[in-house]
PDB file of N, CA and C in Angstrom:
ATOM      1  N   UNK A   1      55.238 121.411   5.834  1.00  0.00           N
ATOM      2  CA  UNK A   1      56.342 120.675   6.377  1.00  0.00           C
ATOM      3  C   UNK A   1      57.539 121.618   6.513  1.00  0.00           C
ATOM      4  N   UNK A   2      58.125 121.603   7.614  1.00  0.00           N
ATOM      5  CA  UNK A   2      59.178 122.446   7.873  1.00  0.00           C
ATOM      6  C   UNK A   2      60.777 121.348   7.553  1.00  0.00           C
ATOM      7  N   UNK A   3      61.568 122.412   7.003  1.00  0.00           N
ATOM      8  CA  UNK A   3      62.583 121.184   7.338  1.00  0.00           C
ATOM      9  C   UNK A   3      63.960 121.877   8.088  1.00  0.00           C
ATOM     10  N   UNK A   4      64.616 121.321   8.596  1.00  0.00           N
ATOM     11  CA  UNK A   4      66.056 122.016   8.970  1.00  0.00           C
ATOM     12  C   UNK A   4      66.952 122.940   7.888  1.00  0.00           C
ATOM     13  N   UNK A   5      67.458 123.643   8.446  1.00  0.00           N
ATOM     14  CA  UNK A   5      68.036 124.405   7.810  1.00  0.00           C
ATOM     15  C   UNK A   5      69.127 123.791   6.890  1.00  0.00           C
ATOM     16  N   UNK A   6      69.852 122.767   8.085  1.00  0.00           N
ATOM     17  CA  UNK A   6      70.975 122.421   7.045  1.00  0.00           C
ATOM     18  C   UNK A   6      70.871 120.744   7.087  1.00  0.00           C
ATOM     19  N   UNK A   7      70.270 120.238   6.649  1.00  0.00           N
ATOM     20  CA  UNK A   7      69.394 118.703   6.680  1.00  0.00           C
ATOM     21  C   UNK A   7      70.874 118.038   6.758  1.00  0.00           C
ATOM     22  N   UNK A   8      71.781 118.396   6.021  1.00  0.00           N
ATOM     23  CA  UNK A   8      73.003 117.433   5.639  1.00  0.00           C
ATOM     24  C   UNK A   8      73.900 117.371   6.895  1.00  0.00           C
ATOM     25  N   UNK A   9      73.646 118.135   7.415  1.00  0.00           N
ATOM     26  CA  UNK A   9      74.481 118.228   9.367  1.00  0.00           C
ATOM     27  C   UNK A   9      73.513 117.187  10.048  1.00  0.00           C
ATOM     28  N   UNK A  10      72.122 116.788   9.817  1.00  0.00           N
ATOM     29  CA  UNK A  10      71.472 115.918  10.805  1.00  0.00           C
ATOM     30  C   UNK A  10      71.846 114.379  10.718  1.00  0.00           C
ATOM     31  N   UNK A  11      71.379 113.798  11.344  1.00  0.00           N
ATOM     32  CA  UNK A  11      71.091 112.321  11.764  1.00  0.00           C
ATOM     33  C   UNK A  11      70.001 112.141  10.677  1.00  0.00           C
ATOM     34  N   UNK A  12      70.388 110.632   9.847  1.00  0.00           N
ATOM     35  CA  UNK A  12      68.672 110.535   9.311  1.00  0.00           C
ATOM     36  C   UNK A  12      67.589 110.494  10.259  1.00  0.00           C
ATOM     37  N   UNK A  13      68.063 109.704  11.518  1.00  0.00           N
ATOM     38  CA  UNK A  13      67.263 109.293  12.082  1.00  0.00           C
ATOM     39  C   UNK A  13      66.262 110.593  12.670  1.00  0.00           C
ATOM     40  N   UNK A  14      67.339 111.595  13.062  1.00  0.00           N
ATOM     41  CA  UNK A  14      66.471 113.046  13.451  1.00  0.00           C
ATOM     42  C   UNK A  14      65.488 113.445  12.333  1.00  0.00           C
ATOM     43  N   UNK A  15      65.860 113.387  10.964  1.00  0.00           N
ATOM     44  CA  UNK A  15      65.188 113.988   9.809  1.00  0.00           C
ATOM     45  C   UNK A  15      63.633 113.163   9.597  1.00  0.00           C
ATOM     46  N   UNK A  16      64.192 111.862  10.241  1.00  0.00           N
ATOM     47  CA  UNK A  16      62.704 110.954  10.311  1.00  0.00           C
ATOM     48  C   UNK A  16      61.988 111.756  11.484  1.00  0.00           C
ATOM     49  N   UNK A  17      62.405 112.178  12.108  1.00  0.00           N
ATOM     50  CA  UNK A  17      61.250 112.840  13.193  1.00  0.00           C
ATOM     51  C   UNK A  17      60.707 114.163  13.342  1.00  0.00           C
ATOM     52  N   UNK A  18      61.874 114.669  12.425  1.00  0.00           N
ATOM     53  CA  UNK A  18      61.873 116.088  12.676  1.00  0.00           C
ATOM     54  C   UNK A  18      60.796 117.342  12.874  1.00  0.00           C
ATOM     55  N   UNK A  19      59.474 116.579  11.842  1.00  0.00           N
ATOM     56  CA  UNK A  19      58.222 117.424  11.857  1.00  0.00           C
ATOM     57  C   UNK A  19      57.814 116.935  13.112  1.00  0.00           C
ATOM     58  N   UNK A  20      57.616 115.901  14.174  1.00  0.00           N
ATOM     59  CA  UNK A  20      56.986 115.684  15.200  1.00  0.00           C
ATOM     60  C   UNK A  20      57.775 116.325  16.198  1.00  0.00           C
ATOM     61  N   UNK A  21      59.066 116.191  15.858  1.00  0.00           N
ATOM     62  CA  UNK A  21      59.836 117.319  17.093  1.00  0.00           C
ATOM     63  C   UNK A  21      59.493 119.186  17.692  1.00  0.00           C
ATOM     64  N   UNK A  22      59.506 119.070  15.876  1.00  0.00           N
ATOM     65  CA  UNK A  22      58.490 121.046  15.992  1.00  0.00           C
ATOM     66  C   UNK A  22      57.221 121.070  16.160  1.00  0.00           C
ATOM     67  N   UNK A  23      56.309 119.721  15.938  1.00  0.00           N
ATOM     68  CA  UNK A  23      55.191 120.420  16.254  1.00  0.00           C
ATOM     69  C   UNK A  23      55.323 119.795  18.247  1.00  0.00           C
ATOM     70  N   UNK A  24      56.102 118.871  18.397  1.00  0.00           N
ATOM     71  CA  UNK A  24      56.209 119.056  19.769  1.00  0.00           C
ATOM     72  C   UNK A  24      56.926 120.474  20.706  1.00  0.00           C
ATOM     73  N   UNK A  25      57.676 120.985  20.011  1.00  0.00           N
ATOM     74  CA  UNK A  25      58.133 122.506  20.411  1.00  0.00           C
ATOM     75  C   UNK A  25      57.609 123.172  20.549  1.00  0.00           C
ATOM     76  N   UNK A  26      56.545 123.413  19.560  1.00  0.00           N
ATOM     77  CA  UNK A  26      55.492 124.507  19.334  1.00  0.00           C
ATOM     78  C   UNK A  26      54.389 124.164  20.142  1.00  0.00           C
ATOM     79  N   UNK A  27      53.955 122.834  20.714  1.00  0.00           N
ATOM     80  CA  UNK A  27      53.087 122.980  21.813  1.00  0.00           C
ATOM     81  C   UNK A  27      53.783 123.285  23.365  1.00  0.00           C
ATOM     82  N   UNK A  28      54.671 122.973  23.504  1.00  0.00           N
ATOM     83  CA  UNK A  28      55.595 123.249  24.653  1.00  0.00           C
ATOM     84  C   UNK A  28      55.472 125.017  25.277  1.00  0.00           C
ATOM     85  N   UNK A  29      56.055 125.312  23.684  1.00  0.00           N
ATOM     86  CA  UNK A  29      56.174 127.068  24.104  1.00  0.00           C
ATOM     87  C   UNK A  29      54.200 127.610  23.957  1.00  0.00           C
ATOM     88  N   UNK A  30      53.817 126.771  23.414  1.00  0.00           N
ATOM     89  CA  UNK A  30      52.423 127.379  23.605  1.00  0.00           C
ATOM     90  C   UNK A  30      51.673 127.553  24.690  1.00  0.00           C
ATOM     91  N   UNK A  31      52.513 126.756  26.102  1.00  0.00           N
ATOM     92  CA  UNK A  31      52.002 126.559  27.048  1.00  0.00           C
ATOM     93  C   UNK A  31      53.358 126.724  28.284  1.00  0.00           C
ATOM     94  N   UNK A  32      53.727 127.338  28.181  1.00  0.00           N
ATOM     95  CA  UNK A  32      54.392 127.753  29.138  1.00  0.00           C
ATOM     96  C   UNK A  32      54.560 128.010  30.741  1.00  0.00           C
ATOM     97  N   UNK A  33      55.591 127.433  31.338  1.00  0.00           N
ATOM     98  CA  UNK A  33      54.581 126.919  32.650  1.00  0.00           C
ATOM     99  C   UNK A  33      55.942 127.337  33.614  1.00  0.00           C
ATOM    100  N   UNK A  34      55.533 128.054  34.837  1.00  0.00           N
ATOM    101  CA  UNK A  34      56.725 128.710  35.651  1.00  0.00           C
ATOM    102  C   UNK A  34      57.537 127.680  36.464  1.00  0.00           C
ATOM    103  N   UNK A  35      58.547 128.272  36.991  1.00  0.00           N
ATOM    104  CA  UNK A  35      59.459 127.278  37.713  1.00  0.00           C
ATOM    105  C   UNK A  35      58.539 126.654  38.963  1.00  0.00           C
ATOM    106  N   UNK A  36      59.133 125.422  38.667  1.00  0.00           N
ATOM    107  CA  UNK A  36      58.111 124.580  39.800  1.00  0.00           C
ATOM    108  C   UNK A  36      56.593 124.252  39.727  1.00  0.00           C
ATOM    109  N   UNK A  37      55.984 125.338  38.522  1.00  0.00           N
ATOM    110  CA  UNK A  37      55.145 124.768  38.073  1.00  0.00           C
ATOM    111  C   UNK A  37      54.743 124.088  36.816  1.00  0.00           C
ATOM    112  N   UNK A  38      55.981 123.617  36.212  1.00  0.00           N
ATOM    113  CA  UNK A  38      56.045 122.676  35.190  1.00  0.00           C
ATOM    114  C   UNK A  38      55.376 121.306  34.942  1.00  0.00           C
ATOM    115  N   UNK A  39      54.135 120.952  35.887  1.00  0.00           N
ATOM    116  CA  UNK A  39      53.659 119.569  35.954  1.00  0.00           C
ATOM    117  C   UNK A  39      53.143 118.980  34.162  1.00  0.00           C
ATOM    118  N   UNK A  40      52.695 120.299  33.410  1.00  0.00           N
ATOM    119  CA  UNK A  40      52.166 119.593  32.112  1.00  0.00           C
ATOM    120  C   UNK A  40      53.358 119.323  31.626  1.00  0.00           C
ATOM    121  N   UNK A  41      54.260 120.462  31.462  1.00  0.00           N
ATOM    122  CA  UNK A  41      55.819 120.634  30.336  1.00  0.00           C
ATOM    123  C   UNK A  41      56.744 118.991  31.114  1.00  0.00           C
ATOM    124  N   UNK A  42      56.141 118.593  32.280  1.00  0.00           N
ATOM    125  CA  UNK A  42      57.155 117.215  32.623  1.00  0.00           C
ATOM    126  C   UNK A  42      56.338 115.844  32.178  1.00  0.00           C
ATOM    127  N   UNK A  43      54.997 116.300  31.983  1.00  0.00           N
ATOM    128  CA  UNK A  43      54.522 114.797  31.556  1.00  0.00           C
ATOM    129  C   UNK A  43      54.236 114.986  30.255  1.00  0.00           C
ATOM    130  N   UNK A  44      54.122 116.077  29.377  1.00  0.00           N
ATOM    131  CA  UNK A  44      53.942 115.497  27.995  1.00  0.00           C
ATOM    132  C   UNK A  44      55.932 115.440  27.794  1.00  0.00           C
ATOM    133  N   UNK A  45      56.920 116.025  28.433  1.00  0.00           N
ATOM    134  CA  UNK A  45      58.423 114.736  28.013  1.00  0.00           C
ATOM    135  C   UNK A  45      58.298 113.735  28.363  1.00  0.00           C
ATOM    136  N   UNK A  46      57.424 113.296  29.805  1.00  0.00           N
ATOM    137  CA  UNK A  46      57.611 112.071  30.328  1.00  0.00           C
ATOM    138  C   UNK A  46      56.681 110.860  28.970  1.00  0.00           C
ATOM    139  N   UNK A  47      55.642 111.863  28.549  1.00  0.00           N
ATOM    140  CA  UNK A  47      55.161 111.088  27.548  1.00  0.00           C
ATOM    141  C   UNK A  47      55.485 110.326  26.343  1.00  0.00           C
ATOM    142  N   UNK A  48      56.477 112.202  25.632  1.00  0.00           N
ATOM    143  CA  UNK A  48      57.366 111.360  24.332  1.00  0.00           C
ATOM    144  C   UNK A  48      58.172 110.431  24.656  1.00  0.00           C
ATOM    145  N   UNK A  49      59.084 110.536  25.954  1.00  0.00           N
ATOM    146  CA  UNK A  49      60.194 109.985  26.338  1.00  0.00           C
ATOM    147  C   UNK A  49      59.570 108.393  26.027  1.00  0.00           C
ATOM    148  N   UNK A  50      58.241 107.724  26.648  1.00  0.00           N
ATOM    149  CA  UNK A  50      57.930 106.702  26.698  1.00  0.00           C
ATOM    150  C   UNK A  50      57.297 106.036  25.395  1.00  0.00           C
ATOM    151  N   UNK A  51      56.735 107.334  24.449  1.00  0.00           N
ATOM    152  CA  UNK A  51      56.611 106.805  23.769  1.00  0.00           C
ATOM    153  C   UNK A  51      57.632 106.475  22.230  1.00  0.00           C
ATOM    154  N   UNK A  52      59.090 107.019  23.050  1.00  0.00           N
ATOM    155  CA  UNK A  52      59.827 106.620  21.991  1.00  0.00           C
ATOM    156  C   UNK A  52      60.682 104.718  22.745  1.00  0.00           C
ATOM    157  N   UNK A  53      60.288 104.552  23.648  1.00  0.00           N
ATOM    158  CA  UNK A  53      60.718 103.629  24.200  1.00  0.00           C
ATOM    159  C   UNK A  53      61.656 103.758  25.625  1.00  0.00           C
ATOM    160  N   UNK A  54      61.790 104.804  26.356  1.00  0.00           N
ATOM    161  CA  UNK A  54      62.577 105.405  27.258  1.00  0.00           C
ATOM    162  C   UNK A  54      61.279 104.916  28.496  1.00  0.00           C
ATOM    163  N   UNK A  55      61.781 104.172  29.110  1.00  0.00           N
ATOM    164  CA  UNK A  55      61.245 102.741  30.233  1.00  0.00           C
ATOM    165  C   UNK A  55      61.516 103.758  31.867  1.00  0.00           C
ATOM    166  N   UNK A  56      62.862 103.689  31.952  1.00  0.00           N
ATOM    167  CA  UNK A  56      63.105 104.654  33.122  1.00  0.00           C
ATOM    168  C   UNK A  56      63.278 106.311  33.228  1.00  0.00           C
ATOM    169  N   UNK A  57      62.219 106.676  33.577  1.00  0.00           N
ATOM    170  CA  UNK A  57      61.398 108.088  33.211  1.00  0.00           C
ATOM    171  C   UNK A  57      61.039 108.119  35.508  1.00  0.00           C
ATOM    172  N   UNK A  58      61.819 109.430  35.513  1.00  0.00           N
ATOM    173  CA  UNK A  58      61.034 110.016  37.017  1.00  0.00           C
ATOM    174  C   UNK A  58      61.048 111.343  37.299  1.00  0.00           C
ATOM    175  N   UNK A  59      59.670 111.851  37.530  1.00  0.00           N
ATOM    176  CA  UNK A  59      59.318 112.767  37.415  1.00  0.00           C
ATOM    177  C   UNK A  59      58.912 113.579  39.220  1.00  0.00           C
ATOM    178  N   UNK A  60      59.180 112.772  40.329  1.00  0.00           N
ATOM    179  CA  UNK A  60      59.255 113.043  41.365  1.00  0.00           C
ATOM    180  C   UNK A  60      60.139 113.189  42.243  1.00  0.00           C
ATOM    181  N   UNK A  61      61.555 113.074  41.931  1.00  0.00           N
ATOM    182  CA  UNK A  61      62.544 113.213  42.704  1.00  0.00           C
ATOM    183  C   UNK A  61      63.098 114.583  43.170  1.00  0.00           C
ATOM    184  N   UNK A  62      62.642 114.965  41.498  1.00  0.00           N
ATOM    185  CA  UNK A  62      63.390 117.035  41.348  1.00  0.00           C
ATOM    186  C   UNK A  62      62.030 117.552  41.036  1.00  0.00           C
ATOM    187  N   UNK A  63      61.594 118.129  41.916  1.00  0.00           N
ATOM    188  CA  UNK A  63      60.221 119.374  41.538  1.00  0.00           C
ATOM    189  C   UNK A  63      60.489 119.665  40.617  1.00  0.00           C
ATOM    190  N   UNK A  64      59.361 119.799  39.266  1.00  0.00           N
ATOM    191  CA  UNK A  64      59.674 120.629  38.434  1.00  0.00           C
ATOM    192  C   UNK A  64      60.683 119.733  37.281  1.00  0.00           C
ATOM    193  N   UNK A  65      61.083 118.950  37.223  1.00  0.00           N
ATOM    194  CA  UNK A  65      62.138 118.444  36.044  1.00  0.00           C
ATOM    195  C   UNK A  65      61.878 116.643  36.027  1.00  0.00           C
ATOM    196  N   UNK A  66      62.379 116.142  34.764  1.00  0.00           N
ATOM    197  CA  UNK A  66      62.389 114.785  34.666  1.00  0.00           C
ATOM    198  C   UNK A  66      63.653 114.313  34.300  1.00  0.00           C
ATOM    199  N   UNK A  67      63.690 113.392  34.870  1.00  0.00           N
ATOM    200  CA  UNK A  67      65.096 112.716  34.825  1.00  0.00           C
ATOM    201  C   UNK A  67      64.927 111.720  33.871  1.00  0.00           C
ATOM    202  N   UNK A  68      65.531 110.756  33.349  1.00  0.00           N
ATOM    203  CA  UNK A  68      65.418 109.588  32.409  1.00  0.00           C
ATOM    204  C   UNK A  68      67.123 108.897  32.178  1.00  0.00           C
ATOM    205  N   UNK A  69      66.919 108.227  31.987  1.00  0.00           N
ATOM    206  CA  UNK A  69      67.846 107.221  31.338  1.00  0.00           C
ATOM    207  C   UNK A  69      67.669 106.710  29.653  1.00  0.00           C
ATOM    208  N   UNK A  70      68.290 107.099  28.975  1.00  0.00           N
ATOM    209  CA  UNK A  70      68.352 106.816  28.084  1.00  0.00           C
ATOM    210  C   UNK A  70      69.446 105.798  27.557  1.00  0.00           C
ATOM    211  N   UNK A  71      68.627 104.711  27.633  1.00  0.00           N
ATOM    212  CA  UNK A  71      70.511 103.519  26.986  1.00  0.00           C
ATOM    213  C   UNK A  71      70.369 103.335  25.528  1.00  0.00           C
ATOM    214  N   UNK A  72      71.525 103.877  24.902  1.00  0.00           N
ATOM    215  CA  UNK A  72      72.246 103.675  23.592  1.00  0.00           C
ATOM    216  C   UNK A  72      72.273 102.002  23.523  1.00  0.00           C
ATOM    217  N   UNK A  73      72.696 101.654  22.106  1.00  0.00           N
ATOM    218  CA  UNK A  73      72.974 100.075  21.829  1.00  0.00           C
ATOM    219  C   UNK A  73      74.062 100.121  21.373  1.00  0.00           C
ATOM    220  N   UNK A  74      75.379 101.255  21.913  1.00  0.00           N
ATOM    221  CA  UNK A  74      76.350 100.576  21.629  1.00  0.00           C
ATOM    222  C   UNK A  74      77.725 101.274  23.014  1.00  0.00           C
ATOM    223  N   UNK A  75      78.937 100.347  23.171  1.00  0.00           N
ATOM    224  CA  UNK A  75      79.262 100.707  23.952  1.00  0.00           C
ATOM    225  C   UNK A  75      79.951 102.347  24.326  1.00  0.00           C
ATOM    226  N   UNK A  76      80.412 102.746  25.330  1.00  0.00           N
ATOM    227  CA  UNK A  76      80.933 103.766  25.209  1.00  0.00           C
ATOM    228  C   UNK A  76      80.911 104.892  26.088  1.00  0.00           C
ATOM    229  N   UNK A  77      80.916 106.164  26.384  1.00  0.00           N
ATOM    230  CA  UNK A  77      80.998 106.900  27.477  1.00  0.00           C
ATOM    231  C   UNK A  77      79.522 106.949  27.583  1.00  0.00           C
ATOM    232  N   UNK A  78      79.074 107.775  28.562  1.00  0.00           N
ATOM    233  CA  UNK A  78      78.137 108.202  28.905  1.00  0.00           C
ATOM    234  C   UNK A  78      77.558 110.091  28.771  1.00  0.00           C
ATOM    235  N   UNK A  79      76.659 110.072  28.452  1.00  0.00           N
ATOM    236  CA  UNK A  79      76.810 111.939  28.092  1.00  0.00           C
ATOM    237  C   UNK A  79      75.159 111.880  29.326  1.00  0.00           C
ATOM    238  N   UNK A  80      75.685 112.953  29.816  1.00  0.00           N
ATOM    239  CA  UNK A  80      74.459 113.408  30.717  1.00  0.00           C
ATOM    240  C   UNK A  80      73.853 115.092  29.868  1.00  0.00           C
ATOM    241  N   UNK A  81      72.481 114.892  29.337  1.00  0.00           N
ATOM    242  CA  UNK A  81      71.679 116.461  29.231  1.00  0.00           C
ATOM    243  C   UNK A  81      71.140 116.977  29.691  1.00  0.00           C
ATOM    244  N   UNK A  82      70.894 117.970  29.649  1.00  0.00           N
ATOM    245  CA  UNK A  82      69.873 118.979  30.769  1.00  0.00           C
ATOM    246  C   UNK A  82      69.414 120.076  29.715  1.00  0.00           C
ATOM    247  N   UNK A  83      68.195 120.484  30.205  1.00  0.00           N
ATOM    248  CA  UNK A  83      67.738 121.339  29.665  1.00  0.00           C
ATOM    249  C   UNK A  83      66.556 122.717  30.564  1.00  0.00           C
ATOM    250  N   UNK A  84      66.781 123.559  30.399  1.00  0.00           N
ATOM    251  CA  UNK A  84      65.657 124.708  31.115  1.00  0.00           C
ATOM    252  C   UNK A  84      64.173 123.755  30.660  1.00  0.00           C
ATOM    253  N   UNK A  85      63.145 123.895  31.430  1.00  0.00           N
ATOM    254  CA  UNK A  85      61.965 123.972  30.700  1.00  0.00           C
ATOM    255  C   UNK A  85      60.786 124.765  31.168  1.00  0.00           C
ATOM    256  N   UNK A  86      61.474 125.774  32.037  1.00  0.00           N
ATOM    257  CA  UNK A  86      60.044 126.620  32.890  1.00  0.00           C
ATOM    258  C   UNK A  86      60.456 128.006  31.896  1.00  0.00           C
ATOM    259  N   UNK A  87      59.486 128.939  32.074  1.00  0.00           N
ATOM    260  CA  UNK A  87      58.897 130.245  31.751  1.00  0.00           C
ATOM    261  C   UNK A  87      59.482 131.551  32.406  1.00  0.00           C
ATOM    262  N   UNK A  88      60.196 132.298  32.209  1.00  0.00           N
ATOM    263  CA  UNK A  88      60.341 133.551  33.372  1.00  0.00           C
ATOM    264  C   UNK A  88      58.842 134.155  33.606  1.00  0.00           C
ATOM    265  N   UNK A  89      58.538 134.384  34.976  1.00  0.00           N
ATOM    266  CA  UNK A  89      57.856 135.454  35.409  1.00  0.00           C
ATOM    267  C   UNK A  89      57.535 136.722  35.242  1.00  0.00           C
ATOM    268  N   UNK A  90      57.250 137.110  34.139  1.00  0.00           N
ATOM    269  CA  UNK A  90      57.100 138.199  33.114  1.00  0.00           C
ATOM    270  C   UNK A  90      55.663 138.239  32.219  1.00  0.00           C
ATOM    271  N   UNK A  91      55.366 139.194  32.454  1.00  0.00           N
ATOM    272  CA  UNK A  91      54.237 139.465  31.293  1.00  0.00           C
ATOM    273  C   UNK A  91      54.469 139.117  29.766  1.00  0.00           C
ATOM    274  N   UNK A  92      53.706 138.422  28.802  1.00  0.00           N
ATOM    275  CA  UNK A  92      53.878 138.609  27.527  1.00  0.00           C
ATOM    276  C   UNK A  92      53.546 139.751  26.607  1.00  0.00           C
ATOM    277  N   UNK A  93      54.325 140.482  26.025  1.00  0.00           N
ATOM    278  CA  UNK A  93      53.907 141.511  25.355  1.00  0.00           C
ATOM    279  C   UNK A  93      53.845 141.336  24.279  1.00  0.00           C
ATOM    280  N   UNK A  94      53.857 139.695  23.771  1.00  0.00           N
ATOM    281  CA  UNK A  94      53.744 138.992  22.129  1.00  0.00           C
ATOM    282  C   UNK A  94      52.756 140.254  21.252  1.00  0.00           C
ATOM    283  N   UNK A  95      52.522 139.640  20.330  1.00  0.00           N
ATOM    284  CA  UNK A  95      50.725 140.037  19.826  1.00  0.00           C
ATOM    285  C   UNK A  95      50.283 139.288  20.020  1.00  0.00           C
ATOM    286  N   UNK A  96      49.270 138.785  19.966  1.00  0.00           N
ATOM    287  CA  UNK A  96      48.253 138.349  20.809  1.00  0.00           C
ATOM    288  C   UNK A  96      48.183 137.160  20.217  1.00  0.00           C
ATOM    289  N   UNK A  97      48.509 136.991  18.969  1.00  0.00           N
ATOM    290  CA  UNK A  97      47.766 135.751  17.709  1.00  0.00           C
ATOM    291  C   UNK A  97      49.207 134.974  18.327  1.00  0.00           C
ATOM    292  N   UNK A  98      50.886 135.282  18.881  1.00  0.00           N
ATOM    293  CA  UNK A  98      51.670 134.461  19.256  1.00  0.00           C
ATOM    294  C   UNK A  98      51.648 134.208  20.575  1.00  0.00           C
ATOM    295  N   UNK A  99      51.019 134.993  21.579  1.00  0.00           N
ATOM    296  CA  UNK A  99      50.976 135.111  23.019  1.00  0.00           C
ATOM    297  C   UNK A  99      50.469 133.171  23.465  1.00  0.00           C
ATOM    298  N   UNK A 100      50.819 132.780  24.283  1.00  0.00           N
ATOM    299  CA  UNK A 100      50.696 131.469  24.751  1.00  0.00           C
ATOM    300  C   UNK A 100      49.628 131.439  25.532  1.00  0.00           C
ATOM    301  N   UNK A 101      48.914 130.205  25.563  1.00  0.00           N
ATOM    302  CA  UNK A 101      47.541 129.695  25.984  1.00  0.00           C
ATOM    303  C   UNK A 101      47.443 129.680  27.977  1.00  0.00           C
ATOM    304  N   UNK A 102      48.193 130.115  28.230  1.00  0.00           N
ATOM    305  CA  UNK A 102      48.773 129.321  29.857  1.00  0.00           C
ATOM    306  C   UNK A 102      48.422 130.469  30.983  1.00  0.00           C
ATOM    307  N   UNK A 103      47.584 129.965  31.846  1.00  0.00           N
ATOM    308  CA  UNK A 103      47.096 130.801  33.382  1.00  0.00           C
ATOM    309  C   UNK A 103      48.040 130.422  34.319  1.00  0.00           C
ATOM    310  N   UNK A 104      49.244 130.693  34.957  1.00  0.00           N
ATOM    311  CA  UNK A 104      49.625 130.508  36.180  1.00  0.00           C
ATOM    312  C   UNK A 104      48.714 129.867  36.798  1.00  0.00           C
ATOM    313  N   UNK A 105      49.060 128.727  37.719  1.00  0.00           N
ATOM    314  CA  UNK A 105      47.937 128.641  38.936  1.00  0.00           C
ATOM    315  C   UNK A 105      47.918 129.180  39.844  1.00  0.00           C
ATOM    316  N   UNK A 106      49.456 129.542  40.452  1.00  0.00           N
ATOM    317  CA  UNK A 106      49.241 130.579  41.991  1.00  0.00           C
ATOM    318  C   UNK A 106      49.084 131.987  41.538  1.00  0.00           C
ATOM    319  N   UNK A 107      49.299 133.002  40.486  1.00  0.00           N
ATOM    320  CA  UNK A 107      48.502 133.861  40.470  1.00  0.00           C
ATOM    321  C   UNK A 107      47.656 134.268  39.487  1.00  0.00           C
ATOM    322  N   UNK A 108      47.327 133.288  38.626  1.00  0.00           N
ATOM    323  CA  UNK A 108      46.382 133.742  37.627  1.00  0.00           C
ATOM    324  C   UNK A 108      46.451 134.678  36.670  1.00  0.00           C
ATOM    325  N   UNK A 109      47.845 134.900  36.662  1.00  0.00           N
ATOM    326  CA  UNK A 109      48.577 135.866  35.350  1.00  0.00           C
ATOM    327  C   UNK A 109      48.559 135.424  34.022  1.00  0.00           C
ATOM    328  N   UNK A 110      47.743 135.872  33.025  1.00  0.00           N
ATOM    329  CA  UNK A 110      47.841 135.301  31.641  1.00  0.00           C
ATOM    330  C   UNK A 110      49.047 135.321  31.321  1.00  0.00           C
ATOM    331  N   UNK A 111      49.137 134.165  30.504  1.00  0.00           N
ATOM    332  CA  UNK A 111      50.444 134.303  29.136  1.00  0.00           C
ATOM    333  C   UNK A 111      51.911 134.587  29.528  1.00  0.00           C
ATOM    334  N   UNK A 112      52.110 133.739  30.526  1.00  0.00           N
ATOM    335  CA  UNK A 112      53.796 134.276  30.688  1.00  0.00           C
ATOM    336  C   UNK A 112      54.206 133.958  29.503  1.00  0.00           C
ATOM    337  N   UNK A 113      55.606 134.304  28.627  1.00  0.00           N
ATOM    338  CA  UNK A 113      55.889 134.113  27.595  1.00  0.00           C
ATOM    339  C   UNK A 113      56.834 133.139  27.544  1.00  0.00           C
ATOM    340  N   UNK A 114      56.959 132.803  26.438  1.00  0.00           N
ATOM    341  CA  UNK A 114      57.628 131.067  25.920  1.00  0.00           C
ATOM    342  C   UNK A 114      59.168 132.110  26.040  1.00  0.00           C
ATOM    343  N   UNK A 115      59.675 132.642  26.999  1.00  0.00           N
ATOM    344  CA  UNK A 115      60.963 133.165  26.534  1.00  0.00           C
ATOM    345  C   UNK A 115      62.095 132.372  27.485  1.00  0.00           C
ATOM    346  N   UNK A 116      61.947 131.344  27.187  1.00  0.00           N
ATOM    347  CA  UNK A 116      62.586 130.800  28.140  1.00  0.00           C
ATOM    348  C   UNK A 116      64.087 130.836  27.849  1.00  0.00           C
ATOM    349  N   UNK A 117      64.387 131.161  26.828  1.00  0.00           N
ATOM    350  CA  UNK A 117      66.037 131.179  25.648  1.00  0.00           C
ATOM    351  C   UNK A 117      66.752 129.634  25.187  1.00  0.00           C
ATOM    352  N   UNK A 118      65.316 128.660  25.969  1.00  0.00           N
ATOM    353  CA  UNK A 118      65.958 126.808  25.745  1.00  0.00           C
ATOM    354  C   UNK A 118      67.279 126.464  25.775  1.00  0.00           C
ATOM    355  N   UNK A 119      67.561 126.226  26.982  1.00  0.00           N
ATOM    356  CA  UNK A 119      69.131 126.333  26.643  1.00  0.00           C
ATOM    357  C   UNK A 119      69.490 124.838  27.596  1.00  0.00           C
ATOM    358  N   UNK A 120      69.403 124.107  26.492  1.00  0.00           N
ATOM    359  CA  UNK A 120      70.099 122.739  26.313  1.00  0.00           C
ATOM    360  C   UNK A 120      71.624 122.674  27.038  1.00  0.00           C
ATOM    361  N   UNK A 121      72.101 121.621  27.452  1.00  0.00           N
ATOM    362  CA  UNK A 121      72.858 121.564  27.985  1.00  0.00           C
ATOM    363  C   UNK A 121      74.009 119.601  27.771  1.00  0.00           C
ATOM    364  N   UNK A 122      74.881 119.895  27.035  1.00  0.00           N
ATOM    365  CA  UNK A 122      75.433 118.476  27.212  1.00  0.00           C
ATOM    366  C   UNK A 122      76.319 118.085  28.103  1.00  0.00           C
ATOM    367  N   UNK A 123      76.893 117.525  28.888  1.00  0.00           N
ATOM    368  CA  UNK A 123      77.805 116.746  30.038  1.00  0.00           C
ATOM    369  C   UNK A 123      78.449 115.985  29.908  1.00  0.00           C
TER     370      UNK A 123
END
């Protein structure tokens, strides 16, 4: 079990999830998928998203990204997030035991690397 570094900065509610969040991270970057070709990295979010209860989920409007709505239960502004979720076009030079599971489909390049730098975004 992994836990956060500084547990007392979280949400309980995050700390209730927190091991399903990393091992959802850790399959994400295990599979790494280039711009525009993100179809797995948009349906396993489109997946958690639904299976945390997130109803309006679309995954065809923006190539490559999912949109959602998320409604809070209480009143108040609105925050819009964004996040990277594709791969740069680069060889992995991991070792091999961290190198990611993932074939490009248009050119059949092993292992682009999970270096994507995740960079979250709030609004």
């Amino acid at each position: 079990m992994i836990r956060p570094f500084r547990p007392e900065v979280c949400f309980p509610e995050t700390l209730e999830v927190f091991d399903e969040l990393v091992e959802f991270r850790h399959d994400l970057h295990q599979h790494p998928e280039l711009a525009f070709e993100t179809a797995r990295t948009c349906e396993k979010i489109a997946e958690k998203l639904r299976a945390w209860g997130v109803d309006e989920i679309d995954t065809t409007t923006v190539p490559g990204a999912v949109i959602a709505v998320v409604k809070g239960n209480r009143p108040g502004k609105t925050v819009a997030l964004r996040g990277d979720i594709d791969a740069p076009p680069m060889p992995d030079r991991a070792p091999q035991i961290t190198q990611a599971r993932y074939f490009t489909p248009t050119t059949g390049m092993p292992s682009v690397p999970a270096a994507c730098g995740c960079s979250p975004t709030a609004l």
